[in-house]
Protein backbone atom coordinates (compact mmCIF):
# COMPACT_ATOMS: atom_id res chain seq x y z
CA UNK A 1 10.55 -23.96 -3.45
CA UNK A 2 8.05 -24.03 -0.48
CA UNK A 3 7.13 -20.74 0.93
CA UNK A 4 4.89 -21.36 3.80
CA UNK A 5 4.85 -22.45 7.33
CA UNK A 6 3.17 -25.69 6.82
CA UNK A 7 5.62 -27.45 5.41
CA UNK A 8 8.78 -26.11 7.23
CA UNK A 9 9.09 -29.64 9.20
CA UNK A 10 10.36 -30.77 5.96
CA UNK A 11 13.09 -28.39 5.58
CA UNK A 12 15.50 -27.47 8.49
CA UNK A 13 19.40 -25.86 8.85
CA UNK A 14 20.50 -29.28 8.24
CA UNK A 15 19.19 -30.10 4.74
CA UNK A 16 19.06 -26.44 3.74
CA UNK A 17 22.75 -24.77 3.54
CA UNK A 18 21.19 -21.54 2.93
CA UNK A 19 19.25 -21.28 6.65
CA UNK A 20 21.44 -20.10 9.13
CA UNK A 21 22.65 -22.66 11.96
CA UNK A 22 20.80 -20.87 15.30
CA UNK A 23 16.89 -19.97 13.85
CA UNK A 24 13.95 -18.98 16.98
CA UNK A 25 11.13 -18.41 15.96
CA UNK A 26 9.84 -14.20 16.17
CA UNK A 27 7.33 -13.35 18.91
CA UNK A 28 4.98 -11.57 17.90
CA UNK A 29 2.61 -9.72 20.43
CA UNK A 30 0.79 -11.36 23.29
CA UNK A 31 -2.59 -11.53 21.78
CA UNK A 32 -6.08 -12.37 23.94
CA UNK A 33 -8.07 -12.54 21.08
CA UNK A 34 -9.44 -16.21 19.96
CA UNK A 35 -8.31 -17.98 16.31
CA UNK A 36 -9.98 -20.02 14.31
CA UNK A 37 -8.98 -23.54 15.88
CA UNK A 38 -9.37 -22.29 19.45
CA UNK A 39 -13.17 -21.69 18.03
CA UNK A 40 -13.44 -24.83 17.08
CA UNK A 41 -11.35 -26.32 19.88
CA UNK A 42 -14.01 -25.13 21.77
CA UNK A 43 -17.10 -25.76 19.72
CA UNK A 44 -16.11 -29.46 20.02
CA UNK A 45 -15.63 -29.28 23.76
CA UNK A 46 -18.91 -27.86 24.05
CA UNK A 47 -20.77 -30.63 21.81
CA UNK A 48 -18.65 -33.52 24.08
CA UNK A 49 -19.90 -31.83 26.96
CA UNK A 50 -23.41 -31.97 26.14
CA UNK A 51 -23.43 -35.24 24.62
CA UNK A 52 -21.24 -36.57 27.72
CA UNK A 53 -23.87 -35.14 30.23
CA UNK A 54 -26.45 -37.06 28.03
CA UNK A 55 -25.13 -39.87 27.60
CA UNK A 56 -24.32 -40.32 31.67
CA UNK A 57 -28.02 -39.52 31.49
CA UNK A 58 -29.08 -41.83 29.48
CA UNK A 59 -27.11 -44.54 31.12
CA UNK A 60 -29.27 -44.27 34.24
CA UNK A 61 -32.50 -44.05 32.65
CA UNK A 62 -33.26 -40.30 32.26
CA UNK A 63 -34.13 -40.49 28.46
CA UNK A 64 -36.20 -37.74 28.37
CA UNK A 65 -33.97 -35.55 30.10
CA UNK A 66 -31.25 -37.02 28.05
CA UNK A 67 -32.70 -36.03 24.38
CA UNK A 68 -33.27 -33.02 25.68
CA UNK A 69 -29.70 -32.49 27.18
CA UNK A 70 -28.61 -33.39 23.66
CA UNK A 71 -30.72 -31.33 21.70
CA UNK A 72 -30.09 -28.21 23.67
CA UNK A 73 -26.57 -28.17 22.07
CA UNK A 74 -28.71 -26.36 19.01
CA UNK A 75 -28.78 -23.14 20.79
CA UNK A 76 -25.15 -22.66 20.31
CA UNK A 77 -25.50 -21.91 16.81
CA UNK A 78 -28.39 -19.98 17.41
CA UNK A 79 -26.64 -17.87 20.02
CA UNK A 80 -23.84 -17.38 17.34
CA UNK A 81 -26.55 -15.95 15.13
CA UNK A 82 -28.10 -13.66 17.51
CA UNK A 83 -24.81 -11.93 18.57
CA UNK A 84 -24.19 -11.87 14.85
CA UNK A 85 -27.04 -10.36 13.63
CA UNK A 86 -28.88 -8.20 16.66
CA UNK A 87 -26.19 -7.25 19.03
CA UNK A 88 -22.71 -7.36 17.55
CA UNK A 89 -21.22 -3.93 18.72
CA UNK A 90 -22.40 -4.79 22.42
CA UNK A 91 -21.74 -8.37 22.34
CA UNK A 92 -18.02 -7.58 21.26
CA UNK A 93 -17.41 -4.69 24.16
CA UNK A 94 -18.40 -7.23 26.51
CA UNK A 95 -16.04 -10.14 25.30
CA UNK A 96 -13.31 -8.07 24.46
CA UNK A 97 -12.90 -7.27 28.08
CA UNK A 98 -13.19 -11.18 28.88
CA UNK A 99 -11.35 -12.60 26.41
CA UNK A 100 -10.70 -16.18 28.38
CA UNK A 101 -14.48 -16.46 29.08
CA UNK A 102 -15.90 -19.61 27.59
CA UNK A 103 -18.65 -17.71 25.71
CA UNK A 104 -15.71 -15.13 24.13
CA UNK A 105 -13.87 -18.24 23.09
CA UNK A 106 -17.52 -19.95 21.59
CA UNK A 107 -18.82 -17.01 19.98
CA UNK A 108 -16.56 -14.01 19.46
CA UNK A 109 -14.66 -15.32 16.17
CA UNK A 110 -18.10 -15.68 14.26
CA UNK A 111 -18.65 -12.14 15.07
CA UNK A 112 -15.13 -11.09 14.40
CA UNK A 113 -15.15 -13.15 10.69
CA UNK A 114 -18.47 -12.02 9.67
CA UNK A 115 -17.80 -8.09 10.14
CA UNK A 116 -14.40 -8.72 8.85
CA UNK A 117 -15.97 -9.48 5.50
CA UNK A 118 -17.09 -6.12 5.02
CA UNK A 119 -16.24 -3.49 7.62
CA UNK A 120 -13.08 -1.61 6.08
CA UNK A 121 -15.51 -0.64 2.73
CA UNK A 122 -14.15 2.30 1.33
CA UNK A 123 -13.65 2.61 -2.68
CA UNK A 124 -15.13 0.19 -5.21
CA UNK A 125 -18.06 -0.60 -7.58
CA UNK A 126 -20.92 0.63 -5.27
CA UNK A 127 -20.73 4.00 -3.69
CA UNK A 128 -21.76 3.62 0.09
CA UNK A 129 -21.27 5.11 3.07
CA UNK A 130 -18.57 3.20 4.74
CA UNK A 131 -19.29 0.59 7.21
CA UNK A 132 -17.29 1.84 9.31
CA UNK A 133 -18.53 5.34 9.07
CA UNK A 134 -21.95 4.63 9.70
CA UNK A 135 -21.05 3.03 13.01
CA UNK A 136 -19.05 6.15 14.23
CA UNK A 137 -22.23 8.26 13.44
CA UNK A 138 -23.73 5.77 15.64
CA UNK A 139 -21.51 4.47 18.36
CA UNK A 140 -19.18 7.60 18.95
CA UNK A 141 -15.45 7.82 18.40
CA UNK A 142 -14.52 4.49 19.68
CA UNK A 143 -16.31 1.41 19.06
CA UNK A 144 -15.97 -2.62 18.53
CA UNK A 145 -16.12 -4.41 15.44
CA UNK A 146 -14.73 -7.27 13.60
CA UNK A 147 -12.74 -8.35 17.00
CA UNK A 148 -10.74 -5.36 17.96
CA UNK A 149 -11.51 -2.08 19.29
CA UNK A 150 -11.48 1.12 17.07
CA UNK A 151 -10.11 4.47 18.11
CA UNK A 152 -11.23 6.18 15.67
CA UNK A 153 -10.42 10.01 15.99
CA UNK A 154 -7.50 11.85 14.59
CA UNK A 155 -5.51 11.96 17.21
CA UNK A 156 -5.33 7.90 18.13
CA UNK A 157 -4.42 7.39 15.08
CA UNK A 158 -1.58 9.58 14.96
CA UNK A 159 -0.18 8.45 17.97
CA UNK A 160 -0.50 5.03 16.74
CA UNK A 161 1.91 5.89 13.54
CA UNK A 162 4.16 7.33 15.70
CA UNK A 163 4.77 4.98 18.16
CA UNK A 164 5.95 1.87 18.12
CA UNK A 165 3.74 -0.59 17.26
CA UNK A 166 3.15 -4.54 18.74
CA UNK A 167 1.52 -6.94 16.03
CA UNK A 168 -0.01 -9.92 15.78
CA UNK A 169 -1.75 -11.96 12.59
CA UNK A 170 -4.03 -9.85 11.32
CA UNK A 171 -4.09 -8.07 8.06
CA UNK A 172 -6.40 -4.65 9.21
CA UNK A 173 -9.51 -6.04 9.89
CA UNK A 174 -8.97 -9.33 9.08
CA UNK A 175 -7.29 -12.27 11.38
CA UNK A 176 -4.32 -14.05 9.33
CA UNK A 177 -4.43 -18.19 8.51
CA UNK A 178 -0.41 -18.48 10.51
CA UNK A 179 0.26 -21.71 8.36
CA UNK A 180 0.40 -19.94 4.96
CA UNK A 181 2.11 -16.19 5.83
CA UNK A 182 5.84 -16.56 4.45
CA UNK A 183 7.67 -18.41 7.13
CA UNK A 184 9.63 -21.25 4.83
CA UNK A 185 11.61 -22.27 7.71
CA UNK A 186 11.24 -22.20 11.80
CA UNK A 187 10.61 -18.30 11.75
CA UNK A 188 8.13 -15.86 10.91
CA UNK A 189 9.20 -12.72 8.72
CA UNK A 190 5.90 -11.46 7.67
CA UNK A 191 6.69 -7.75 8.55
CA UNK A 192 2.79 -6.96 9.40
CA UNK A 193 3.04 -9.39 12.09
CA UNK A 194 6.38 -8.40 14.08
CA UNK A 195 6.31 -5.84 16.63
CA UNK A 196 8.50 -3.18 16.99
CA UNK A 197 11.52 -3.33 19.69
CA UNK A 198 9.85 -0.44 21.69
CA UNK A 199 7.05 -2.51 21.83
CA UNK A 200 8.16 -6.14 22.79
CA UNK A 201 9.89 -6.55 19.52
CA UNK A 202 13.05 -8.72 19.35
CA UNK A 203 14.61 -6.66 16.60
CA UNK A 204 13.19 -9.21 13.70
CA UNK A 205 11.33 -6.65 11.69
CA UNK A 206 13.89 -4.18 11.74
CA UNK A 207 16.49 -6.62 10.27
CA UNK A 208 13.65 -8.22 7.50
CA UNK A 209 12.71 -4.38 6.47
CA UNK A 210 15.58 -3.50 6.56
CA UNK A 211 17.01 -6.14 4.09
CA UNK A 212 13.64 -5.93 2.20
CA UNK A 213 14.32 -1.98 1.78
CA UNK A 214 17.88 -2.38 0.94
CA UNK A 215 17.74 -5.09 -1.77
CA UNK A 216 14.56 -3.52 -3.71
CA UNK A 217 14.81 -0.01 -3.38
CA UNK A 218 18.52 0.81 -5.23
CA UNK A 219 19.33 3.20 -7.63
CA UNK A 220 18.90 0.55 -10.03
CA UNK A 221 14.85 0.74 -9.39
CA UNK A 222 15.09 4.16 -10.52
CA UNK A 223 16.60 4.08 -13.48
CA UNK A 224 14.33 1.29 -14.11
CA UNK A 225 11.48 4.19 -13.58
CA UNK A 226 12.79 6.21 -16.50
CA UNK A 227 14.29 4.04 -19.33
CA UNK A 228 12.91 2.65 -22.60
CA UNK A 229 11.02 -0.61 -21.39
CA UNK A 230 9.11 1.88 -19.07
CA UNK A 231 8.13 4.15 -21.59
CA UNK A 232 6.91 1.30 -23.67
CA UNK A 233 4.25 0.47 -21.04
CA UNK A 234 3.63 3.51 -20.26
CA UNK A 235 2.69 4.19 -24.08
CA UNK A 236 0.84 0.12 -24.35
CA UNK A 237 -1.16 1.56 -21.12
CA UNK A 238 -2.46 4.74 -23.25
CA UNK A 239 -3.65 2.80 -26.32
CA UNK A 240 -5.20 0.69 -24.00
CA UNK A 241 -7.31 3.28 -22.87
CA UNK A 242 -8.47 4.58 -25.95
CA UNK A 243 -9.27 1.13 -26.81
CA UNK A 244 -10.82 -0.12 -23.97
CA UNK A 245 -14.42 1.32 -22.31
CA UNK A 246 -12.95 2.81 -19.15
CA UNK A 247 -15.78 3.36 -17.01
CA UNK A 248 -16.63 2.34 -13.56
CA UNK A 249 -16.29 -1.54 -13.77
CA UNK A 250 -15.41 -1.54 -17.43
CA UNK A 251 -12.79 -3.62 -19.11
CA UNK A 252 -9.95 -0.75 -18.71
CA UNK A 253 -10.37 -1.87 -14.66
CA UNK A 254 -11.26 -5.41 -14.93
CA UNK A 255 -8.67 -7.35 -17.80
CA UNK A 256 -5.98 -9.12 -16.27
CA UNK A 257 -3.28 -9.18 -18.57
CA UNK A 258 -4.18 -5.22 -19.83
CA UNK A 259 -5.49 -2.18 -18.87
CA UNK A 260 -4.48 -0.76 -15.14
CA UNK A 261 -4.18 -4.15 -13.51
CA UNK A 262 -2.51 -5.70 -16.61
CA UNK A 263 0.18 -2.46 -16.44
CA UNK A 264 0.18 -2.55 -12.72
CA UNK A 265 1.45 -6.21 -12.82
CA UNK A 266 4.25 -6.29 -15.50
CA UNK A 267 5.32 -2.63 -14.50
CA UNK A 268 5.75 -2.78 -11.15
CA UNK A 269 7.56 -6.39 -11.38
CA UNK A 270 9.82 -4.86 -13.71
CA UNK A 271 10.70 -1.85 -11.72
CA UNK A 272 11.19 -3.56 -8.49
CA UNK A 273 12.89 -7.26 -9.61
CA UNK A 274 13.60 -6.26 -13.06
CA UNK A 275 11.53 -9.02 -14.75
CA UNK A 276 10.90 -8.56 -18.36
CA UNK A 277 7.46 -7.30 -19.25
CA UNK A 278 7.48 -9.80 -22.70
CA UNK A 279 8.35 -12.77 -20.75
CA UNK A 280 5.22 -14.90 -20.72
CA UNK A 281 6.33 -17.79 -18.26
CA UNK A 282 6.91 -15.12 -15.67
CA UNK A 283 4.11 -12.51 -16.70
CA UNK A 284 1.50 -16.02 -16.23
CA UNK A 285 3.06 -16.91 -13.00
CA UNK A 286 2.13 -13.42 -11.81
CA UNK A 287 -0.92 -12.91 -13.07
CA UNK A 288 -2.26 -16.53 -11.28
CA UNK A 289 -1.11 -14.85 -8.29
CA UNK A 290 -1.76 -10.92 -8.10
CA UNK A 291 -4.43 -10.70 -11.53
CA UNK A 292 -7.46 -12.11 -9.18
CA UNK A 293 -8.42 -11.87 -5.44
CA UNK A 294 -8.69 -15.38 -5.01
CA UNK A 295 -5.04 -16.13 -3.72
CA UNK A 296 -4.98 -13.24 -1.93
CA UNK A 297 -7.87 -15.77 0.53
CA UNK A 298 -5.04 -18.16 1.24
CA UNK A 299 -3.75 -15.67 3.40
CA UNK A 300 -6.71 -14.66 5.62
CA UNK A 301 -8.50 -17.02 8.40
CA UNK A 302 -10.92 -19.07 8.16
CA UNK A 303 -10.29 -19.81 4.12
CA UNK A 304 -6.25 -20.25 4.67
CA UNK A 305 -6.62 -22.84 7.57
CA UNK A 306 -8.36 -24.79 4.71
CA UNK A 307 -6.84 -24.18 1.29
CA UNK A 308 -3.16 -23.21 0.09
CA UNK A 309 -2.40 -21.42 -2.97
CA UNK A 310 1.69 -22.96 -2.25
CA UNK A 311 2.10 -23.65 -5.52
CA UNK A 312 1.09 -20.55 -7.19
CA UNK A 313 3.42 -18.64 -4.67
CA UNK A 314 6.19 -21.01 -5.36
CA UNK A 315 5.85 -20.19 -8.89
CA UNK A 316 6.44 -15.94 -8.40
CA UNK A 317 8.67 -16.98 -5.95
CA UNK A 318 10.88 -19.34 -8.68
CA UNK A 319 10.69 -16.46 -11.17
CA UNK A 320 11.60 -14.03 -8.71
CA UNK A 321 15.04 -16.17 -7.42
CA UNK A 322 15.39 -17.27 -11.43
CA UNK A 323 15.40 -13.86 -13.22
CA UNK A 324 15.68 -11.05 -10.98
CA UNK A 325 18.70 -9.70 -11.08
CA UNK A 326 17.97 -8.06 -7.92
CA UNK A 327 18.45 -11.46 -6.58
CA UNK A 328 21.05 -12.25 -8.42
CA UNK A 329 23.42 -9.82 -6.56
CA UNK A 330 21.72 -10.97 -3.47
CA UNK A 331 24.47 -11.26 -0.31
CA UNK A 332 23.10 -12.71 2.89
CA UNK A 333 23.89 -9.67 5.83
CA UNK A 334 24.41 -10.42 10.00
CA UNK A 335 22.67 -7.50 9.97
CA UNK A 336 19.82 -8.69 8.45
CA UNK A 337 19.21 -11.33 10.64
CA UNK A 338 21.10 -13.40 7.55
CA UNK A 339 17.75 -13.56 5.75
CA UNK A 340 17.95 -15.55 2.73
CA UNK A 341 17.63 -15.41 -0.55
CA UNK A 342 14.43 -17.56 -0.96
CA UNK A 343 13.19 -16.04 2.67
CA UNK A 344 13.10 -12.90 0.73
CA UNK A 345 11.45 -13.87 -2.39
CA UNK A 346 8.48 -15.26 0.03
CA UNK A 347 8.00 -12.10 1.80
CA UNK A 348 8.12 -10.25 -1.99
CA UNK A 349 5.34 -12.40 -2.71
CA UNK A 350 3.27 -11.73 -0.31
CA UNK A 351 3.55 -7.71 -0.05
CA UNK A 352 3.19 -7.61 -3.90
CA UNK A 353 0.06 -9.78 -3.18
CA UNK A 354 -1.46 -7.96 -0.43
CA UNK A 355 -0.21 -4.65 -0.74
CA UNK A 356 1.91 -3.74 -3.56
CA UNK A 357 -0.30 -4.50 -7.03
CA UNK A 358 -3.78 -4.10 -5.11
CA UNK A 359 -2.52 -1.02 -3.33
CA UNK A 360 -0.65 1.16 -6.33
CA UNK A 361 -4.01 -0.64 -8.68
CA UNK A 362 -7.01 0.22 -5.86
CA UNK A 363 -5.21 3.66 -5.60
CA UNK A 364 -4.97 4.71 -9.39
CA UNK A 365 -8.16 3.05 -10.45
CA UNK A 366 -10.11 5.35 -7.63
CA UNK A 367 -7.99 8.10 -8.87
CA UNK A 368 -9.23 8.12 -12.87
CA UNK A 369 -12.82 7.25 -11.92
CA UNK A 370 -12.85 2.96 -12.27
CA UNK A 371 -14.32 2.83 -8.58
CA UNK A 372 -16.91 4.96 -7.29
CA UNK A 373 -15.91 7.15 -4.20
CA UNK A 374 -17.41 6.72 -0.39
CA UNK A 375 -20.78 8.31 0.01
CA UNK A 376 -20.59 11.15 2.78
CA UNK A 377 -24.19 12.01 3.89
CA UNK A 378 -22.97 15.30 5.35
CA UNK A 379 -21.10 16.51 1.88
CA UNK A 380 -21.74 19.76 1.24
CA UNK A 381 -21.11 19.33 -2.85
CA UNK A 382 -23.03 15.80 -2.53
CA UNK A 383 -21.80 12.46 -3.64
CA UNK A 384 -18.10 12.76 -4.96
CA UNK A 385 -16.89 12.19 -8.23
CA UNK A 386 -13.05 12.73 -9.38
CA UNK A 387 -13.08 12.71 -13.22
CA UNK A 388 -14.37 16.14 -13.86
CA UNK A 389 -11.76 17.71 -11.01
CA UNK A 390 -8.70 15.57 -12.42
CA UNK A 391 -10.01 16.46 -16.25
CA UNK A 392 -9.33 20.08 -14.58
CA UNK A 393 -6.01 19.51 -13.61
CA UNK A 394 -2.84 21.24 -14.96
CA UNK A 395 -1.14 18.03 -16.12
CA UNK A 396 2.38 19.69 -16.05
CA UNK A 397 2.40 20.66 -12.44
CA UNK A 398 3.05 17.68 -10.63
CA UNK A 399 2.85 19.68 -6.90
CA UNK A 400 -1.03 20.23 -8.35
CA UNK A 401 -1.26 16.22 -8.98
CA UNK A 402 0.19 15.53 -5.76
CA UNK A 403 -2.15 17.54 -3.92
CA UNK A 404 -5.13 15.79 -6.16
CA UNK A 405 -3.76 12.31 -5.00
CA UNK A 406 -3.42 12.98 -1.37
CA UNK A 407 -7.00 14.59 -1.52
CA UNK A 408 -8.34 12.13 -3.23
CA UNK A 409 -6.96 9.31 -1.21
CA UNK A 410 -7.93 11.25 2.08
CA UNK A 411 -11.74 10.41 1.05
CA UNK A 412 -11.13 7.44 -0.06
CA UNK A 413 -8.42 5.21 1.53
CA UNK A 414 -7.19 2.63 -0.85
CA UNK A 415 -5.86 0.61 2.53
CA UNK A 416 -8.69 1.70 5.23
CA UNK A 417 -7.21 0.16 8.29
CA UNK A 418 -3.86 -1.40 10.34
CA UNK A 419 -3.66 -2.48 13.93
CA UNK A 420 -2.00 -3.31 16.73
CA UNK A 421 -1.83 -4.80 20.34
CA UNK A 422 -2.62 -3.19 23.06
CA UNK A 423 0.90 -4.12 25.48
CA UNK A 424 -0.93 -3.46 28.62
CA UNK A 425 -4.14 -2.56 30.46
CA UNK A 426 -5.85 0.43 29.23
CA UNK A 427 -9.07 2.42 29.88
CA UNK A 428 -11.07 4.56 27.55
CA UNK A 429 -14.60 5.79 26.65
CA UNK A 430 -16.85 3.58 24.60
CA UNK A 431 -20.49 4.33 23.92
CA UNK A 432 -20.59 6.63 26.67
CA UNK A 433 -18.70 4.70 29.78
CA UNK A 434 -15.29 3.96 30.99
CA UNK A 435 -14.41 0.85 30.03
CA UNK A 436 -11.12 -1.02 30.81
CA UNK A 437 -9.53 -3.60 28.32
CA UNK A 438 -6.63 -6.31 29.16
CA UNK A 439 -3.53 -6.32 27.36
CA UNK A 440 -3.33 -7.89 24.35
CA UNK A 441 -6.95 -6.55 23.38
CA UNK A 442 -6.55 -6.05 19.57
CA UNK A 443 -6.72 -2.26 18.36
CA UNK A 444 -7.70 -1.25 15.07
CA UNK A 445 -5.60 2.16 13.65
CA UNK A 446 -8.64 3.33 10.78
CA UNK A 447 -6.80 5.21 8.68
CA UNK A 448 -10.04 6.37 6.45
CA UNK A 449 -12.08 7.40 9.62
CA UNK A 450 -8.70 9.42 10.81
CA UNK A 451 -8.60 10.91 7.61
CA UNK A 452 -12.52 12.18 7.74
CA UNK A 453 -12.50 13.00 11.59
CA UNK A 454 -14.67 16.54 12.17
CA UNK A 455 -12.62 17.93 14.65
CA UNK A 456 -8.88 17.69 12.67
CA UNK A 457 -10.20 18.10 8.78
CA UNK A 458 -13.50 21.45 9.72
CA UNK A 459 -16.69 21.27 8.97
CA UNK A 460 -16.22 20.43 5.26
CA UNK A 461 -14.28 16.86 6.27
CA UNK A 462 -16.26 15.25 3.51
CA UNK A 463 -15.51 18.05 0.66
CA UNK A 464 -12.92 17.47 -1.94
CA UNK A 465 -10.09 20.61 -1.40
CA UNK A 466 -6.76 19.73 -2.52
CA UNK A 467 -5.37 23.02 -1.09
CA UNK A 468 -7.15 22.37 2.74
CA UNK A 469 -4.87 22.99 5.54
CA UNK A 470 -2.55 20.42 6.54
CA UNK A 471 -3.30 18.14 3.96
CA UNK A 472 0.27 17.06 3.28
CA UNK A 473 1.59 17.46 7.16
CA UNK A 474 -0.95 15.06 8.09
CA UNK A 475 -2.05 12.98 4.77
CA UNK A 476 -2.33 9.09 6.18
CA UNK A 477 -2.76 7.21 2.76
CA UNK A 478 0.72 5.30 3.18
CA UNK A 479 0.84 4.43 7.03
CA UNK A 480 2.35 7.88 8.09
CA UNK A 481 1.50 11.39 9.04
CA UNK A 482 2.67 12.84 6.16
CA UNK A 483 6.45 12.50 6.52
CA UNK A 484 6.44 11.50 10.15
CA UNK A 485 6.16 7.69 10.64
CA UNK A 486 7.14 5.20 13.68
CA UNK A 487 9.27 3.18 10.80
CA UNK A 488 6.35 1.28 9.36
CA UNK A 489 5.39 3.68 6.68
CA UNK A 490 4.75 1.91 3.38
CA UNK A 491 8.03 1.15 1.63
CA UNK A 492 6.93 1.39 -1.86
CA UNK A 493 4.64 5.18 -1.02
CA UNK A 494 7.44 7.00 -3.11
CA UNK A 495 6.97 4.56 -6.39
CA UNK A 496 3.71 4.15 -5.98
CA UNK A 497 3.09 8.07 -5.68
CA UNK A 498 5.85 8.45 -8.39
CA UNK A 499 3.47 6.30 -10.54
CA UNK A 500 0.00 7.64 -10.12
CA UNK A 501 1.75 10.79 -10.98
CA UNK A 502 2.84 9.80 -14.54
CA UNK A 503 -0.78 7.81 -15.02
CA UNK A 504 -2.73 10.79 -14.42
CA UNK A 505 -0.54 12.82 -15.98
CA UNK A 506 -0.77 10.28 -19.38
CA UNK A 507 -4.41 9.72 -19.15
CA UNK A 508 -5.77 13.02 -18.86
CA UNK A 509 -3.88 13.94 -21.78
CA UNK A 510 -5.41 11.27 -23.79
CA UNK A 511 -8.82 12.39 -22.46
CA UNK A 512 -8.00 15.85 -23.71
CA UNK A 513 -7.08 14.72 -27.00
């Protein structure tokens, strides 16, 4: 089974009794910003151009002026180069607020692809002060980067959670490749890129969540949580730690098929779709796809508009419709929007690729010390480390844990940053001036920065306190304000928390043993 957009000419309602008879494709937002192929669209305009005017030229005997017509072209790249490199965070404020001026079109994607690549920073093998961060300390509260604009403090990003939300493709900080998102049909039901209805949505995501929510999230999952095959990889994932070196970049955070991704994989396929942990067929098929970051490229733009990784989502997908028994006693709802049964195994694939294993893995391996934390120049205590506070831990009290995860993930996001579209004109302060943007400007939401902003958290922001005030009412880790959310909360926050939980609570008493 195909999964992505690319090759949904070759499937329609006709040949395909399981697509319902009237399919439109979803609108997503009304977006200003520039893709990939409109970069190149015009790069290619702009070297005709040139070589036409040369040419012409050259055809009445300016040679001289021709060549030199021609060669001139070369300052495009160089241009590209110098807004990369010496003026990004000015170059970006201006073309942000022209978004169909030729030279936005030419030269803002470069910019936007390049900061992309790094920006959103937060947890990982190198302790540094986020990206992101440093340009705050530098640029103010709101600032460009990596194609959108960033309001940064507390209290944009709150209102963003709350509201409803327009979308377009972009994963954070990252533009999407459209061709390869889950869309095996004529319509789009990747859930990051459909707006709400209160904000030009058509009512798409609610239906896909919806049935996503419904179909995974059962009673069945829980007991799933708590029975025998659980405990056994719970109890695999302890020996593995006394048997493994488990230190920042060590094998306990790096094997595939063991350790926390290893677990992460087999356990949370098993909770969720009930796939058997000893099955190797499926447990391969998964680890090709979620065991390395290298499909997880197929997905983003530029990389996706060049390679697919269609097989190895077929694959999960197969398993997924094969030997789930979640799928299994999969029924096709009006309410749903009819989404199918293999529409539903693509969009499994890719939030267990993008979100769910890297999320619940990024999360727990911060949380027993396999990445290093950010490094906050203003911390009081200086650079951060969590072993020696969770070693302190009273692993019975899991209100004590909680507190420890929400803390811990406050100071280190494992996801640093969402977005949205702005739905109409808007005006706000950037490096010290009013400046208006059109609709359809893209907005970051930085959940990290809101998380670390001065004037919510006090003076020590950048201090580990587990018992801080409003830590819980206002704890952003999952895509909420604590409990409050706009509907686009993370679905899996409860098993993923759930999890942690029973990790940290397992490890630290191995450590203590």
């Amino acid at each position: 089974m195909s999964c992505c957009g690319h090759n949904a000419d070759a499937m329609d309602s006709e040949t395909d009794p399981m697509l319902p008879v009237s399919v439109s494709p979803t609108p997503t937002a009304y977006c200003t910003s520039p893709t990939f192929k409109e970069c190149m669209c015009h790069s290619l305009l702009s070297v005709l151009l040139f070589m036409g005017v040369a040419g012409a030229l050259f055809y009445f005997g300016q040679e001289t002026m021709a060549i030199a017509i021609a060669s001139s072209w070369l300052i495009v790249p160089w241009l590209s180069l110098v807004f990369m490199l010496c003026m990004p965070q000015s170059f970006q404020l201006w073309a942000l607020q022209r978004p169909f001026n030729p030279i936005t079109k030419l030269f803002l994607y470069p910019v936007e692809f390049k900061e992309s690549l790094g920006c959103g920073y937060t947890v990982g093998a190198n302790q540094v002060v986020p990206p992101t961060l440093a340009l705050r300390m530098s640029c103010g509260q709101n600032f460009c980067a990596a194609g959108e604009l960033w309001l940064s403090s507390f209290r944009d990003v709150k209102k963003a959670l709350l509201e409803p939300q327009a979308r377009w493709y972009q994963l954070g900080e990252h533009p999407l490749a459209q061709r390869n998102l889950p869309d095996p049909r004529t319509r789009c039901m990747f859930l990051l890129a459909l707006s709400n209805k209160g904000a030009g949505g058509t009512g798409e995501w609610d239906a896909y969540r919806s049935c996503f929510e419904s179909s995974i999230f059962t009673k069945e999952l829980e007991g799933r949580q708590a029975d025998a095959t659980s405990d056994k990889l719970f109890d695999q994932l302890a020996r593995d730690y006394k048997a493994m070196p488990h230190g920042v970049g060590e094998e306990f955070f790096t094997a595939l098929d063991k350790g926390i991704l290893g677990f992460c994989i087999k356990y949370l396929n098993y909770v969720m779709f009930g796939i058997d942990p000893l099955d190797e067929v499926a447990q391969n098929a998964f680890i090709a796809m979620y065991g390395s970051g290298i499909p997880l490229t197929g997905y983003l733009s530029p990389f996706g508009d060049f390679i697919s990784f269609d097989s190895k989502i077929s694959a999960v997908s197969d398993v997924y419709l094969n030997k789930s028994p979640v799928f299994q006693a999969f029924k096709q709802n009006p309410a749903h929007n009819n989404m199918t049964k293999d529409e539903l195994a693509c969009l499994c694939v890719s939030i267990m690729r993008i979100a769910g294993v890297q999320g619940t893995f990024t999360m727990i391996t911060a949380l027993t010390g396999g990445y290093k934390m950010p490094l906050y120049p203003d911390a009081k205590s200086g650079p951060l480390d969590l072993v020696p506070i969770w070693d302190k831990l009273n692993l019975d009290n899991t209100s004590e844990i909680l507190l420890y995860i929400m803390e811990g993930t406050r100071l280190g996001a494992p996801v640093s940053v969402s977005h949205r579209v702005a739905t109409e004109d808007f005006t706000c302060d950037v490096h010290n001036s009013r400046v208006t943007f059109p609709k359809g400007t893209k907005i970051a939401i930085p959940l990290n920065l809101a998380s670390i902003d001065p004037e919510q958290w006090g003076s020590d922001v950048y201090d580990f306190n587990m018992h801080r005030k409003g830590l819980a009412e206002n704890w952003m880790a999952f895509n909420s304000v604590g409990d409050s959310t706009n509907g686009r909360v993370c679905p899996g926050k409860d098993l993923a928390v759930k999890t942690a939980i029973r990790v940290l609570q397992l490890l630290g008493r191995v450590r203590r043993n």
